[in-house]
C-alpha atoms as a PDB file:
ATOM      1  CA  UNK A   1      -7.637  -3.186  -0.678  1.00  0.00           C
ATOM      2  CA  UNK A   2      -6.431  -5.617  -3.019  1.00  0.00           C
ATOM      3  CA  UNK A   3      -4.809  -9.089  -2.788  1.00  0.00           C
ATOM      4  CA  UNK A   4      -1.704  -7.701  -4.126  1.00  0.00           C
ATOM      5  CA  UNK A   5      -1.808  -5.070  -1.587  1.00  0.00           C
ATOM      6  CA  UNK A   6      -2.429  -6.796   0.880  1.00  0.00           C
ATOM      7  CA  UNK A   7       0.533  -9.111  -0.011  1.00  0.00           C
ATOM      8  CA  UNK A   8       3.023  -6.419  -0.434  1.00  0.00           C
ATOM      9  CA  UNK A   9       1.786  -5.333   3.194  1.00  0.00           C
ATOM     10  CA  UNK A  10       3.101  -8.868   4.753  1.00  0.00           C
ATOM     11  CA  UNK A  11       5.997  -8.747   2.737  1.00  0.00           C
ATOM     12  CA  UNK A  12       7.306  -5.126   3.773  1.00  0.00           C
ATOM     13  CA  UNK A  13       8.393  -4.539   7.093  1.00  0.00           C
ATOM     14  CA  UNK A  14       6.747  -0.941   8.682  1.00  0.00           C
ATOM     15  CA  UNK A  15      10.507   0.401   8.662  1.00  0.00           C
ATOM     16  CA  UNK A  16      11.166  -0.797   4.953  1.00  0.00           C
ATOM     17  CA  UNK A  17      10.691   2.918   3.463  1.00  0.00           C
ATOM     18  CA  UNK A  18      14.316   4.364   3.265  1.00  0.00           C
ATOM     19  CA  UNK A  19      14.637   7.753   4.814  1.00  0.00           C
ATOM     20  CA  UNK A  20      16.189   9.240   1.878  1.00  0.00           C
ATOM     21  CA  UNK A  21      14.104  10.223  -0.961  1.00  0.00           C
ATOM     22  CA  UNK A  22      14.778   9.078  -4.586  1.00  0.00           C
ATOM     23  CA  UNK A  23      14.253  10.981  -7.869  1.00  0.00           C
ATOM     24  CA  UNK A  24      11.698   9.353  -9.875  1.00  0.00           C
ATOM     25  CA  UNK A  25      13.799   8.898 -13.115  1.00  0.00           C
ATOM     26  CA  UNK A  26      15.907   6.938 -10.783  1.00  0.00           C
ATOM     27  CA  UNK A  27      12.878   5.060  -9.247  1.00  0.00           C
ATOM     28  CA  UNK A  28      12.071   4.027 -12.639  1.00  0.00           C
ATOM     29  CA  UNK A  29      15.369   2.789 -14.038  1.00  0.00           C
ATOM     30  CA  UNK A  30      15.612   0.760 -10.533  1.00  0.00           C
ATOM     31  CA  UNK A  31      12.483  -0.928 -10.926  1.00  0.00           C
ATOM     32  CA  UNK A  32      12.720  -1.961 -14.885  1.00  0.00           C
ATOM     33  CA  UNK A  33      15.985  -3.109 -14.162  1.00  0.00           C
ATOM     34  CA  UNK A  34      15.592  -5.307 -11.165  1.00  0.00           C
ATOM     35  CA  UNK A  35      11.303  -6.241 -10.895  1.00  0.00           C
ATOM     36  CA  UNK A  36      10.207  -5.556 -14.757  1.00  0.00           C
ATOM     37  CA  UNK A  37      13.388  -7.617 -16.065  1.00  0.00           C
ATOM     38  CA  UNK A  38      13.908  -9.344 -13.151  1.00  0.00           C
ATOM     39  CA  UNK A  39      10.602 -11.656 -13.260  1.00  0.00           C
ATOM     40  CA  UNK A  40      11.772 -12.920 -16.368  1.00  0.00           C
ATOM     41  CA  UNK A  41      15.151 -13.847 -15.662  1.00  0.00           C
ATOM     42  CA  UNK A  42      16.900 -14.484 -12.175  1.00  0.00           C
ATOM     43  CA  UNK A  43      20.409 -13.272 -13.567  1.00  0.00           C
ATOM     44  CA  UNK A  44      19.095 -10.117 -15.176  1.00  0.00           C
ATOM     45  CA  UNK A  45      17.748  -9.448 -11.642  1.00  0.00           C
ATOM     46  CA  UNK A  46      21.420 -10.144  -9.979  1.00  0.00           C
ATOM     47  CA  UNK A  47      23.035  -8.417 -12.335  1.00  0.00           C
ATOM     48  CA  UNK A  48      20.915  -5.353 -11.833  1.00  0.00           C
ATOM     49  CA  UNK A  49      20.912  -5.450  -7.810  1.00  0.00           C
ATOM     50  CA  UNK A  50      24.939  -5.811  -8.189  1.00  0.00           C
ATOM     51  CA  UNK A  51      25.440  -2.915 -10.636  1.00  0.00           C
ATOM     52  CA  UNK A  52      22.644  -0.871  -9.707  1.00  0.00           C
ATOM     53  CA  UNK A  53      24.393   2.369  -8.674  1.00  0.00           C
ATOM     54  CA  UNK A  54      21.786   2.917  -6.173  1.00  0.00           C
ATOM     55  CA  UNK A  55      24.246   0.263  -4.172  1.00  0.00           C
ATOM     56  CA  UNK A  56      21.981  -2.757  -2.954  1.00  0.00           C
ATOM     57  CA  UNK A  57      22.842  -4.451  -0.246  1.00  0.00           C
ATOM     58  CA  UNK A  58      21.648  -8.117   0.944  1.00  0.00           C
ATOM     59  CA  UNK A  59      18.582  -7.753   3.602  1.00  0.00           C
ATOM     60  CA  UNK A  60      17.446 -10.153   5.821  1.00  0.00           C
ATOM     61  CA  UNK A  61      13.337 -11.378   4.952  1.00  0.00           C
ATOM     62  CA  UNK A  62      11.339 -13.548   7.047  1.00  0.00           C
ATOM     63  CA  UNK A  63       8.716 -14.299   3.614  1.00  0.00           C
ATOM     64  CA  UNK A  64      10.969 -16.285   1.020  1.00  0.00           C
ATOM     65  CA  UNK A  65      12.267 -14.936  -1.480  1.00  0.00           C
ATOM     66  CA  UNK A  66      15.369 -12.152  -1.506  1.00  0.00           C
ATOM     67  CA  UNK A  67      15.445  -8.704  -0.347  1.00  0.00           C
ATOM     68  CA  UNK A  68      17.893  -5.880  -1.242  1.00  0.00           C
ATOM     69  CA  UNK A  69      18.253  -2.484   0.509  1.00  0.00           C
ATOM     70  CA  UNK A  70      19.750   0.923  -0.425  1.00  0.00           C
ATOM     71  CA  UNK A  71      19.866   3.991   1.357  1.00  0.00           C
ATOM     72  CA  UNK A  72      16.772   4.984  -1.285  1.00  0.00           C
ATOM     73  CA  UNK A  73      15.238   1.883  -2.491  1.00  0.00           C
ATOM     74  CA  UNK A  74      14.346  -1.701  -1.216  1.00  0.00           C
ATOM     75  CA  UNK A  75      13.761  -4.721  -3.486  1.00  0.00           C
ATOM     76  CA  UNK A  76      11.701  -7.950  -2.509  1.00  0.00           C
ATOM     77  CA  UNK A  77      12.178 -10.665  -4.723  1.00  0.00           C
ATOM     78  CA  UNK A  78      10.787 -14.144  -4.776  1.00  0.00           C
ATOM     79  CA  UNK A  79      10.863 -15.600  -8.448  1.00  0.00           C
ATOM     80  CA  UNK A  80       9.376 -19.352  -7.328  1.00  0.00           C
ATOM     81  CA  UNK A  81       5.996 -17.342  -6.567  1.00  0.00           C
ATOM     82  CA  UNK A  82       6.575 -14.929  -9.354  1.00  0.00           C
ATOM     83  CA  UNK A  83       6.632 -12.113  -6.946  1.00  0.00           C
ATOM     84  CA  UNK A  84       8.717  -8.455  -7.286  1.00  0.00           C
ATOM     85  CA  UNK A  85       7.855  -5.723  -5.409  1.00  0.00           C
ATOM     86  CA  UNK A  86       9.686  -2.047  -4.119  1.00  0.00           C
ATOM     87  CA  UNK A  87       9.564   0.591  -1.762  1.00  0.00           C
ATOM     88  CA  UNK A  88      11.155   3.927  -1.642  1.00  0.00           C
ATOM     89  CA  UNK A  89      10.327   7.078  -1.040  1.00  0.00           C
ATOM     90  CA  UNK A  90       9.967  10.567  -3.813  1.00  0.00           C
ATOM     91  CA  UNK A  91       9.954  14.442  -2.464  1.00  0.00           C
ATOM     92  CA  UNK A  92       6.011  15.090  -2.614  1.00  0.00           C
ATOM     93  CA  UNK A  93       2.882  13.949  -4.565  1.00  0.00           C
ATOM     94  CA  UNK A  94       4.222  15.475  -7.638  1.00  0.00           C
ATOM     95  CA  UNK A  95       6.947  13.040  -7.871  1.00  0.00           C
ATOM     96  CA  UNK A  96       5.088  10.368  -7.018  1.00  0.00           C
ATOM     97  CA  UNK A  97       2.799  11.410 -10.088  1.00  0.00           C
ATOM     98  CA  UNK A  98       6.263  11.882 -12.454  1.00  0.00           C
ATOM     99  CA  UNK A  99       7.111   8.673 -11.190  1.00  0.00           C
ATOM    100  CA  UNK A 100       3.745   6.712 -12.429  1.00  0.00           C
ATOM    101  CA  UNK A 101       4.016   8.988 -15.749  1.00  0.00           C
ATOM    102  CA  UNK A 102       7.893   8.128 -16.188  1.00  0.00           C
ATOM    103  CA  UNK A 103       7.003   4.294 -15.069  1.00  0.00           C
ATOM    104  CA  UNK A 104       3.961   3.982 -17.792  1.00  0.00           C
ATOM    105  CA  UNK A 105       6.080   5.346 -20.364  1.00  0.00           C
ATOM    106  CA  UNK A 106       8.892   3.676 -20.121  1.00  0.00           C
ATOM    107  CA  UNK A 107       6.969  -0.236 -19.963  1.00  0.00           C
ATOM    108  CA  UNK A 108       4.739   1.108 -22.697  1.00  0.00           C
ATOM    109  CA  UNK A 109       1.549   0.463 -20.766  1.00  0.00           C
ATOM    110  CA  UNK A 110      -1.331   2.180 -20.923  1.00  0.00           C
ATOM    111  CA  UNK A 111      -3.480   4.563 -18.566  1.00  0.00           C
ATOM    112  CA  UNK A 112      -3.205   3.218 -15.035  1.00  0.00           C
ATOM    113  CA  UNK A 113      -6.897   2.525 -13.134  1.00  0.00           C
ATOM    114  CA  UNK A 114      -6.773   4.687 -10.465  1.00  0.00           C
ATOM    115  CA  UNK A 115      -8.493   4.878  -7.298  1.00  0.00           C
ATOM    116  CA  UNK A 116      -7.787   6.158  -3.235  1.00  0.00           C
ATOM    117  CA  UNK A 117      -7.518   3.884  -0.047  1.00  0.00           C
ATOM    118  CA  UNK A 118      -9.280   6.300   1.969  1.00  0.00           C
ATOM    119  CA  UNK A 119      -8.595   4.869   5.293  1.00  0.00           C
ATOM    120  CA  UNK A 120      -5.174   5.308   4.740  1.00  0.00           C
ATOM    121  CA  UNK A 121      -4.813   8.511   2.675  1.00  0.00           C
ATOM    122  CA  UNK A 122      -3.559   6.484  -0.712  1.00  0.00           C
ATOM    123  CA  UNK A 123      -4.009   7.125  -4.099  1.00  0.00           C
ATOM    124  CA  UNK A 124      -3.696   3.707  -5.605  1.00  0.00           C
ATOM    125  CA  UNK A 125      -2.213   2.994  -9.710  1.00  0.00           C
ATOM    126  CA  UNK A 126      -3.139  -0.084 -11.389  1.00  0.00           C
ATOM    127  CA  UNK A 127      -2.100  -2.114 -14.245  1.00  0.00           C
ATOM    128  CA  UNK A 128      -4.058  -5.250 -14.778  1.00  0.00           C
ATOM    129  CA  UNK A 129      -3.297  -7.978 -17.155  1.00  0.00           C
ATOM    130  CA  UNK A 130       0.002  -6.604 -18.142  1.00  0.00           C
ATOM    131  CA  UNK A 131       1.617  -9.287 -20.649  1.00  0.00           C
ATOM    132  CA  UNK A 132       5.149 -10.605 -20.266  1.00  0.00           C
ATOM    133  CA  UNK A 133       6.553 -13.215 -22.122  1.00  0.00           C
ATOM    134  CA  UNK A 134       3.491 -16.092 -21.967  1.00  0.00           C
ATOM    135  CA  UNK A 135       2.013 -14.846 -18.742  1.00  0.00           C
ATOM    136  CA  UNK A 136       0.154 -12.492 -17.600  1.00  0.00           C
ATOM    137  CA  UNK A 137       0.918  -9.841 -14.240  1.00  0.00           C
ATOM    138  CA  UNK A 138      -0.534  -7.496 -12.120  1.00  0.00           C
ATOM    139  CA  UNK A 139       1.352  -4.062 -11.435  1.00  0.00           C
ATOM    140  CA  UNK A 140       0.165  -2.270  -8.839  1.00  0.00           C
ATOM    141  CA  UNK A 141       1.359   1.254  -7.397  1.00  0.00           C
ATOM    142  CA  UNK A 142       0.345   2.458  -3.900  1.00  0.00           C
ATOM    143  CA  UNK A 143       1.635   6.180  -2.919  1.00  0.00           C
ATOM    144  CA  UNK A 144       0.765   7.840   0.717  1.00  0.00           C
ATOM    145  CA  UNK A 145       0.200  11.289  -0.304  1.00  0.00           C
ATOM    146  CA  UNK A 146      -0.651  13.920   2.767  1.00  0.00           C
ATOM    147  CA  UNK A 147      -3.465  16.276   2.133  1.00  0.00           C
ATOM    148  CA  UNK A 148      -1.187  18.768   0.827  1.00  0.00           C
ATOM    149  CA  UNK A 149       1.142  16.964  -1.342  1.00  0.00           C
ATOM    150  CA  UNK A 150       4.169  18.485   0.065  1.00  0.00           C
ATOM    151  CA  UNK A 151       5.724  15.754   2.671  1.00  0.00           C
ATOM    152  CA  UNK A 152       7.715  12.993   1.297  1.00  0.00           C
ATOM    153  CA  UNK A 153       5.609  10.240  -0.326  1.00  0.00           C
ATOM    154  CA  UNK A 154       5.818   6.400   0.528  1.00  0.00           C
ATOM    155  CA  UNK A 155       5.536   4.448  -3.239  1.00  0.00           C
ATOM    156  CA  UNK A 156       4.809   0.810  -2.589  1.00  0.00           C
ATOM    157  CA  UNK A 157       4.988  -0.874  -5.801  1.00  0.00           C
ATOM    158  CA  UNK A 158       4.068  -4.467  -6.259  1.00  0.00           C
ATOM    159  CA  UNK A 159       4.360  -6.964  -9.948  1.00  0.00           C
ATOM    160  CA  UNK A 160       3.566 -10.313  -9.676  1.00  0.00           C
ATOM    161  CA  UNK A 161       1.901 -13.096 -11.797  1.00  0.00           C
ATOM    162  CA  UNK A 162      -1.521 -13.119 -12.424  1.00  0.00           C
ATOM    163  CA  UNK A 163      -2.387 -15.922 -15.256  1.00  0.00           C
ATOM    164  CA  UNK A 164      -1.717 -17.109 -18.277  1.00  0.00           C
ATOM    165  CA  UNK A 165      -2.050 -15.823 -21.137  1.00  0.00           C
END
């Protein structure tokens, strides 16, 4: 597991994964418009939170930082440590793969690295060295996908600083 894993592990609470699912177009435009943007300037990431029309809703966090919940999505946000990271949940492992697909696409990034966490069943994505403004960041993707790819997938998703540039 990695450090930013491992992180994103403290920061979530267990219950943090909404029960509703999200489609991953949706996932997408909520995470460039709140982490992606977000990191680079605290109002863009207010603005988003307040107009997203996935309606966030101020959450209570015991690690710094700000969290925002929706019935399909929850944002933790601590821009001091140059921290963003999200949870929510897609239909199956095919939406969690349209969801990386959609998610590379839209930041222009290449190929993730991929890799499983076998001892907990999760296909990990990762984006090293992604450049924004001056700095460098890591963006990582974890997604629990059952054996058959047919229950609803966890998507842990994690961007925070990494050097710079």
């Amino acid at each position: 597991m990695t450090i930013a894993l491992a992180l994103l592990q403290l920061i979530t609470a267990v219950d943090a994964f909404p029960e509703r699912t999200i489609e991953p177009p949706a996932a997408v435009e909520a995470f460039t418009a709140t982490c992606w943007r977000g990191l680079r300037n605290p109002a863009l990431f207010h603005a988003a939170v307040t107009a997203s029309p996935l309606h966030f809703q101020p959450a209570a966090t015991e690690h710094g930082g700000e969290r925002y919940r929706a019935e399909t999505a929850d944002v933790h946000y601590n821009p001091a440590d140059r921290i963003c990271s999200m949870t929510f949940r897609v239909a199956d492992a095919a939406a969690a793969n349209r969801f990386v697909e959609g998610l590379t696409e839209r930041l222009g990034l290449g190929a993730p690295e991929q890799g499983w966490i076998l001892d907990r069943g999760s296909r990990q994505y990762r984006w090293a060295d992604v450049p924004i403004d001056e700095l460098n960041y890591l963006l990582e993707a974890e997604a629990d996908i059952a054996a058959d790819g047919r229950r609803p997938v966890d998507v842990q998703l994690f961007l925070g600083f990494s050097r710079r540039l």
